[in-house]
Structure formats: structure tokens, C-alpha cells
N, C-alpha and C. Protein backbone atom coordinates (compact mmCIF):
# COMPACT_ATOMS: atom_id res chain seq x y z
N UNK A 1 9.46 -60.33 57.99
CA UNK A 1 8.57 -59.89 56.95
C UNK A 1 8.94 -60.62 55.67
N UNK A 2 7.98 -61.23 55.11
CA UNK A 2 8.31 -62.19 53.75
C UNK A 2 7.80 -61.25 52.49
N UNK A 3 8.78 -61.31 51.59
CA UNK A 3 8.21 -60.72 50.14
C UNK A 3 8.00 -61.36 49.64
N UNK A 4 6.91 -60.54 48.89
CA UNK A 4 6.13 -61.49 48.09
C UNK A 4 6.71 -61.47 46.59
N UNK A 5 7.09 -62.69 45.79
CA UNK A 5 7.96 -62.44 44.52
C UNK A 5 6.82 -61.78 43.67
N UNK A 6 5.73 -62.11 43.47
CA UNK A 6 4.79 -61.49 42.14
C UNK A 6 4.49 -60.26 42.53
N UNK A 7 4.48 -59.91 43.50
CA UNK A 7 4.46 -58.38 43.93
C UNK A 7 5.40 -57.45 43.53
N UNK A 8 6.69 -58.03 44.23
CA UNK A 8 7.89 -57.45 43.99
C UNK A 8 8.38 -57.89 41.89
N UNK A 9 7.91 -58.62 41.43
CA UNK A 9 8.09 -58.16 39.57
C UNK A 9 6.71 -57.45 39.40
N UNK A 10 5.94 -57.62 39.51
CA UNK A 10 4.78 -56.41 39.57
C UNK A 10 5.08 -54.98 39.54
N UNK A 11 5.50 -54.80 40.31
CA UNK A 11 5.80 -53.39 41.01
C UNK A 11 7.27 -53.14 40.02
N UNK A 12 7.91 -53.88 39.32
CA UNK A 12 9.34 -53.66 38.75
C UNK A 12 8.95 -53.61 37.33
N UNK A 13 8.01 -54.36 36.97
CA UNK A 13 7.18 -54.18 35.86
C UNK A 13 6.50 -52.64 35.49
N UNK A 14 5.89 -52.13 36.47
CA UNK A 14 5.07 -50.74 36.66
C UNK A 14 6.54 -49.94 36.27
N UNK A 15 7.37 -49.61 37.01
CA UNK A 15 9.00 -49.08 37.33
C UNK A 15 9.33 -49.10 35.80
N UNK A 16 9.04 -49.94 35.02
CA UNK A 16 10.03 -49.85 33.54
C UNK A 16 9.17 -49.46 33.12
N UNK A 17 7.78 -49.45 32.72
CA UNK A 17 6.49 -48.89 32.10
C UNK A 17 6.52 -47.40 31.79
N UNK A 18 6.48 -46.83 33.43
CA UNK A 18 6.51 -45.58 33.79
C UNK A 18 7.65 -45.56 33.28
N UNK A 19 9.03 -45.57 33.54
CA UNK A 19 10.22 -45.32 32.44
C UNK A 19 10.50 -45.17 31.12
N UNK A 20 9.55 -46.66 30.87
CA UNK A 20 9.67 -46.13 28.89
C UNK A 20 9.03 -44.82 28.52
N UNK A 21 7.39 -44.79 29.47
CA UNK A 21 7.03 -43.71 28.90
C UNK A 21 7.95 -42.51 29.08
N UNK A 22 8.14 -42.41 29.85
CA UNK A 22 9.10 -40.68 30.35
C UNK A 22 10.44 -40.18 29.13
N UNK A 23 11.01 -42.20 29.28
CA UNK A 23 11.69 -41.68 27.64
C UNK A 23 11.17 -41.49 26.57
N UNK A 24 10.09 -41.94 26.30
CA UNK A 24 9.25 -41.45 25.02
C UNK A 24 8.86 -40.04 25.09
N UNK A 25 8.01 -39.75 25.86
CA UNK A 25 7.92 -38.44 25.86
C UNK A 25 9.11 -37.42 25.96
N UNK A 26 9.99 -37.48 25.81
CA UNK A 26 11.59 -37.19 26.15
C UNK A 26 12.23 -37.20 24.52
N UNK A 27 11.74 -38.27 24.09
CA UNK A 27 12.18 -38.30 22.72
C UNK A 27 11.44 -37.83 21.62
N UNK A 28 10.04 -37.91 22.04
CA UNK A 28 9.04 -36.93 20.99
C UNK A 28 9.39 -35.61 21.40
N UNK A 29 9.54 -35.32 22.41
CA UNK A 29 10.09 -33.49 22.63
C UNK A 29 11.12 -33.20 21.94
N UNK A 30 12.37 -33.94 22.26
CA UNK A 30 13.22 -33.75 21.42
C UNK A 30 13.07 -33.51 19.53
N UNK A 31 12.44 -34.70 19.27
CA UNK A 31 11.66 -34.80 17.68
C UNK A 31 11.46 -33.72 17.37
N UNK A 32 10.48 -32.93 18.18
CA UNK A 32 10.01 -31.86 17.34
C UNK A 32 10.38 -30.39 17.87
N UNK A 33 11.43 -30.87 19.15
CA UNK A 33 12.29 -29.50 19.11
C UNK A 33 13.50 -29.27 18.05
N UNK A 34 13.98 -30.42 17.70
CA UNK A 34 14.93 -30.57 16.45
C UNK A 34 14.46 -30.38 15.06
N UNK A 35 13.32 -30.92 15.10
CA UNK A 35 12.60 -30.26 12.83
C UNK A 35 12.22 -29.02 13.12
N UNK A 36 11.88 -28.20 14.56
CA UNK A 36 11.63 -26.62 14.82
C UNK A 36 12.67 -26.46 14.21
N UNK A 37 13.95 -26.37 15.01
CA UNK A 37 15.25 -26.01 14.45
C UNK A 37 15.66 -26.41 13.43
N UNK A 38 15.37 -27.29 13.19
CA UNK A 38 16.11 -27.01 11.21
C UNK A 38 15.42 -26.85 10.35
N UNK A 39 13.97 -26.59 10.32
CA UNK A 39 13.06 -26.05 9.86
C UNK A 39 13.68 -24.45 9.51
N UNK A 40 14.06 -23.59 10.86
CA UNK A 40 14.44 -22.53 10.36
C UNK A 40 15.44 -22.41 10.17
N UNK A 41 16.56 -23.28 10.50
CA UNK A 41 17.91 -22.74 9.61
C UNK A 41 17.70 -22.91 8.08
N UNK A 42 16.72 -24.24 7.55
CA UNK A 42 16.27 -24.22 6.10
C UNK A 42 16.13 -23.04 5.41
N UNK A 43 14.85 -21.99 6.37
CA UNK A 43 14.50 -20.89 5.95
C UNK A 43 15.20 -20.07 5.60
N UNK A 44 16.27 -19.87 6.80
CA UNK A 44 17.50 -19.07 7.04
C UNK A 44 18.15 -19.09 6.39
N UNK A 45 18.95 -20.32 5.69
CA UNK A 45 19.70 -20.88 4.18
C UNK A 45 19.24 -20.28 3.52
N UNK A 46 17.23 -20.35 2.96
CA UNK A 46 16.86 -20.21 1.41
C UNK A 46 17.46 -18.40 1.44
N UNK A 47 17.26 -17.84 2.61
CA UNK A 47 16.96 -16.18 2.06
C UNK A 47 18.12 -15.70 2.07
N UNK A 48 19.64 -16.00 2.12
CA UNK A 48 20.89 -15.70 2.33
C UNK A 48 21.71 -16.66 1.21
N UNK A 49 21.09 -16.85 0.27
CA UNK A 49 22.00 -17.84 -0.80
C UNK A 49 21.56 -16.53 -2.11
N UNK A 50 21.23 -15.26 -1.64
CA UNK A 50 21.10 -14.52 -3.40
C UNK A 50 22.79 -13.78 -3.32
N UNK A 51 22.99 -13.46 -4.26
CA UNK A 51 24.24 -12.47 -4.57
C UNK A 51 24.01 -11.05 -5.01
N UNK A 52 24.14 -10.74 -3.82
CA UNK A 52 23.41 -9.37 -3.29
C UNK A 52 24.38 -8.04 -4.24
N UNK A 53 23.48 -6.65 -4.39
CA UNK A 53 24.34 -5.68 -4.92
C UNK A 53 26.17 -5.10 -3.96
N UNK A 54 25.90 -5.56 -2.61
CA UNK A 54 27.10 -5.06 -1.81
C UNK A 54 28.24 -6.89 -2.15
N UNK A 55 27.56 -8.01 -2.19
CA UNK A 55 28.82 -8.76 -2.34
C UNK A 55 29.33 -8.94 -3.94
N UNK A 56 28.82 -7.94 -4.94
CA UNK A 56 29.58 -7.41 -5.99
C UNK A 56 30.27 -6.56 -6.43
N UNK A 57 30.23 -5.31 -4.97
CA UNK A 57 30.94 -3.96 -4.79
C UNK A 57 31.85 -4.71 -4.11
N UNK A 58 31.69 -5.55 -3.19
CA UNK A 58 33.04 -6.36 -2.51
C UNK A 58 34.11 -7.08 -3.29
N UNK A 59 33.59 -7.64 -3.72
CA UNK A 59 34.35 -8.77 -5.11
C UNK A 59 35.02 -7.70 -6.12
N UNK A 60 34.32 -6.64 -6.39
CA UNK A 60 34.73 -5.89 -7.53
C UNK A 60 35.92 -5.02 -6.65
N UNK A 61 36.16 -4.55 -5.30
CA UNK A 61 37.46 -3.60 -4.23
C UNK A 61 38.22 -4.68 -4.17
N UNK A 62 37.83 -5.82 -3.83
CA UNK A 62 38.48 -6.93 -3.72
C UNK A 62 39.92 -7.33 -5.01
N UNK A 63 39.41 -7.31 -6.16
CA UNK A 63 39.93 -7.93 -7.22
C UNK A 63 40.59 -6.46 -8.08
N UNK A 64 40.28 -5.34 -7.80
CA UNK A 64 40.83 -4.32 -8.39
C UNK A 64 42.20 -4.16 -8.18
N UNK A 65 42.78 -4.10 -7.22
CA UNK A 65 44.31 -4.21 -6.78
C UNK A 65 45.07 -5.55 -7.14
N UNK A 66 44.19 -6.59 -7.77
CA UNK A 66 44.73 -7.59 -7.93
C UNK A 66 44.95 -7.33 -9.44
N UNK A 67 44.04 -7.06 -9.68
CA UNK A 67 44.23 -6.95 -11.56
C UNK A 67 44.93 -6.04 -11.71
N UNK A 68 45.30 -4.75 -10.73
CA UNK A 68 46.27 -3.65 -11.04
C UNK A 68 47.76 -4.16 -11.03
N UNK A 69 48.20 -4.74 -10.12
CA UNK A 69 49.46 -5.14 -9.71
C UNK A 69 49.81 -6.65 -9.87
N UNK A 70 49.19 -7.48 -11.04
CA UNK A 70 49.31 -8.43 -11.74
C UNK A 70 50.95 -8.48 -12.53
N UNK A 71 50.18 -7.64 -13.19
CA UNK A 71 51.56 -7.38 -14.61
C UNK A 71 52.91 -6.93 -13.71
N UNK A 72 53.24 -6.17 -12.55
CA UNK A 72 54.23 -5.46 -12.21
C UNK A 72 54.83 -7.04 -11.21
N UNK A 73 53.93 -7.80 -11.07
CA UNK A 73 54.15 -8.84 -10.25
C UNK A 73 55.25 -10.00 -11.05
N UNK A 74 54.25 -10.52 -12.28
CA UNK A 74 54.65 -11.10 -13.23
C UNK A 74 56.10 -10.84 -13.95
N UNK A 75 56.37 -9.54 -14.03
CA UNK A 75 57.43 -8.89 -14.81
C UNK A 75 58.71 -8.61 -13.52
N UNK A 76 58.28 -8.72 -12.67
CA UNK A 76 59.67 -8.94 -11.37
C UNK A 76 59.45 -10.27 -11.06
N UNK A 77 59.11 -11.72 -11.04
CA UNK A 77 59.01 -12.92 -11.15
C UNK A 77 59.85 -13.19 -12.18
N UNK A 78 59.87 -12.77 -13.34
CA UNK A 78 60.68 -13.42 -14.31
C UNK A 78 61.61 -12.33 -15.04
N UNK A 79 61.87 -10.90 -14.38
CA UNK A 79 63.34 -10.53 -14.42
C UNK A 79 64.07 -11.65 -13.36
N UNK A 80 63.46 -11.70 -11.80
CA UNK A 80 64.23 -12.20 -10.72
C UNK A 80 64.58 -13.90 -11.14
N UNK A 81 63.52 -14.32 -11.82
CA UNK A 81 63.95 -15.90 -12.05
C UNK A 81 65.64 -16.17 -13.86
N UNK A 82 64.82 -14.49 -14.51
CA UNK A 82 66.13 -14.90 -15.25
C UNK A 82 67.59 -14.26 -14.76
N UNK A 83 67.44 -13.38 -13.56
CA UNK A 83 68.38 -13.22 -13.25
C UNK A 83 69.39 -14.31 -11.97
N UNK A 84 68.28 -14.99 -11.69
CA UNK A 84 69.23 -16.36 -10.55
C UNK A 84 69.53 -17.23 -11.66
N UNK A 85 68.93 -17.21 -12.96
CA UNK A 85 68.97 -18.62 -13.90
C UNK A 85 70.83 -18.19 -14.32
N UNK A 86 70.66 -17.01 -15.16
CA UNK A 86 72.28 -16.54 -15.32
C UNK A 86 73.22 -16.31 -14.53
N UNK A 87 72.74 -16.09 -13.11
CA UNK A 87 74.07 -16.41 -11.87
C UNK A 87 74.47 -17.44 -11.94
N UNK A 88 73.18 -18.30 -11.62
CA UNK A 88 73.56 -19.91 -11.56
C UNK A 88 74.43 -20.43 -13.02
N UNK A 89 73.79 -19.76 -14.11
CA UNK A 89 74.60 -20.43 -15.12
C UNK A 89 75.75 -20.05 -15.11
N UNK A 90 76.26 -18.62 -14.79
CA UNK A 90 77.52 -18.31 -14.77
C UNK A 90 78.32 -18.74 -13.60
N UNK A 91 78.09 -19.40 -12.77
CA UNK A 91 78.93 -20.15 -11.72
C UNK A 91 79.17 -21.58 -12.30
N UNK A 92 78.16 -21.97 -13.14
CA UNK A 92 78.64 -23.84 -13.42
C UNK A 92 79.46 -23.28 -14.48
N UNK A 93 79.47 -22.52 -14.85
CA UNK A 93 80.82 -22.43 -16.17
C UNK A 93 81.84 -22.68 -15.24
């Protein structure tokens, strides 16, 4: 049985045709399954960027114990630092 060469690139020709298309259509699906999706995370972003009445009751429980126990922090930091400063000084004597 002899093949025929213009047949056989013919037919290999058709083979990549039908291929490109399938990836095209493959890649336009993709296209516009991907701007779906970030289309709504966009949305999703705009309505979750306000500073709501509960993440200022948070911030405000949050920072209360910090501003309470500031000063008691500060004032044992620098009894404890002047008390290693005068050990130390009283050993290099």
C-alpha cells in the first residue's frame, strides 16, 4: 500500500487546525472564567474596605490594657535598667 505524501500533510494540516481551534476555545473559556472571578473579588474588596462600628470596639478592648499598663511597664524598665547599671558600676570599681 503506497501513501500518498499530499494526503498524508493534508490530513496533518486538518490535525493542527482542529487543534488550534480547541485551544482557542480553551483559552477564551478560560478569559472569561478569570474577569468572572476577579470581577467579584473587586466587588468583594469594594464592600469590606469601610471601618465598621465593631472594628472600633475592637481596637478600642484591644489598646485599653495597653494604655493601662504602659506607665507600670516603663517604670520597672528603668528601675531594672538603673539597677543592673549600678551593679555593673559597682563591680568595675
Amino acid at each position: 500500500m503506497k501513501l500518498n505524501k499530499s494526503s498524508n500533510v493534508k490530513s496533518i494540516k486538518k490535525s493542527y487546525k482542529k487543534s488550534i481551534a480547541i485551544i482557542q476555545q480553551g483559552v477564551e473559556h478560560m478569559n472569561k472564567w478569570w474577569n468572572k472571578k476577579k470581577s467579584k473579588t473587586r466587588k468583594s474588596k469594594k464592600n469590606h474596605d469601610e471601618y465598621t462600628f465593631l472594628d472600633f470596639v475592637l481596637d478600642v478592648l484591644f489598646w485599653i490594657p495597653e494604655i493601662i499598663f504602659l506607665p507600670f511597664r516603663l517604670i520597672f524598665w528603668l528601675l531594672r535598667g538603673l539597677g543592673r547599671f549600678f551593679k555593673d558600676g559597682l563591680d568595675f570599681l
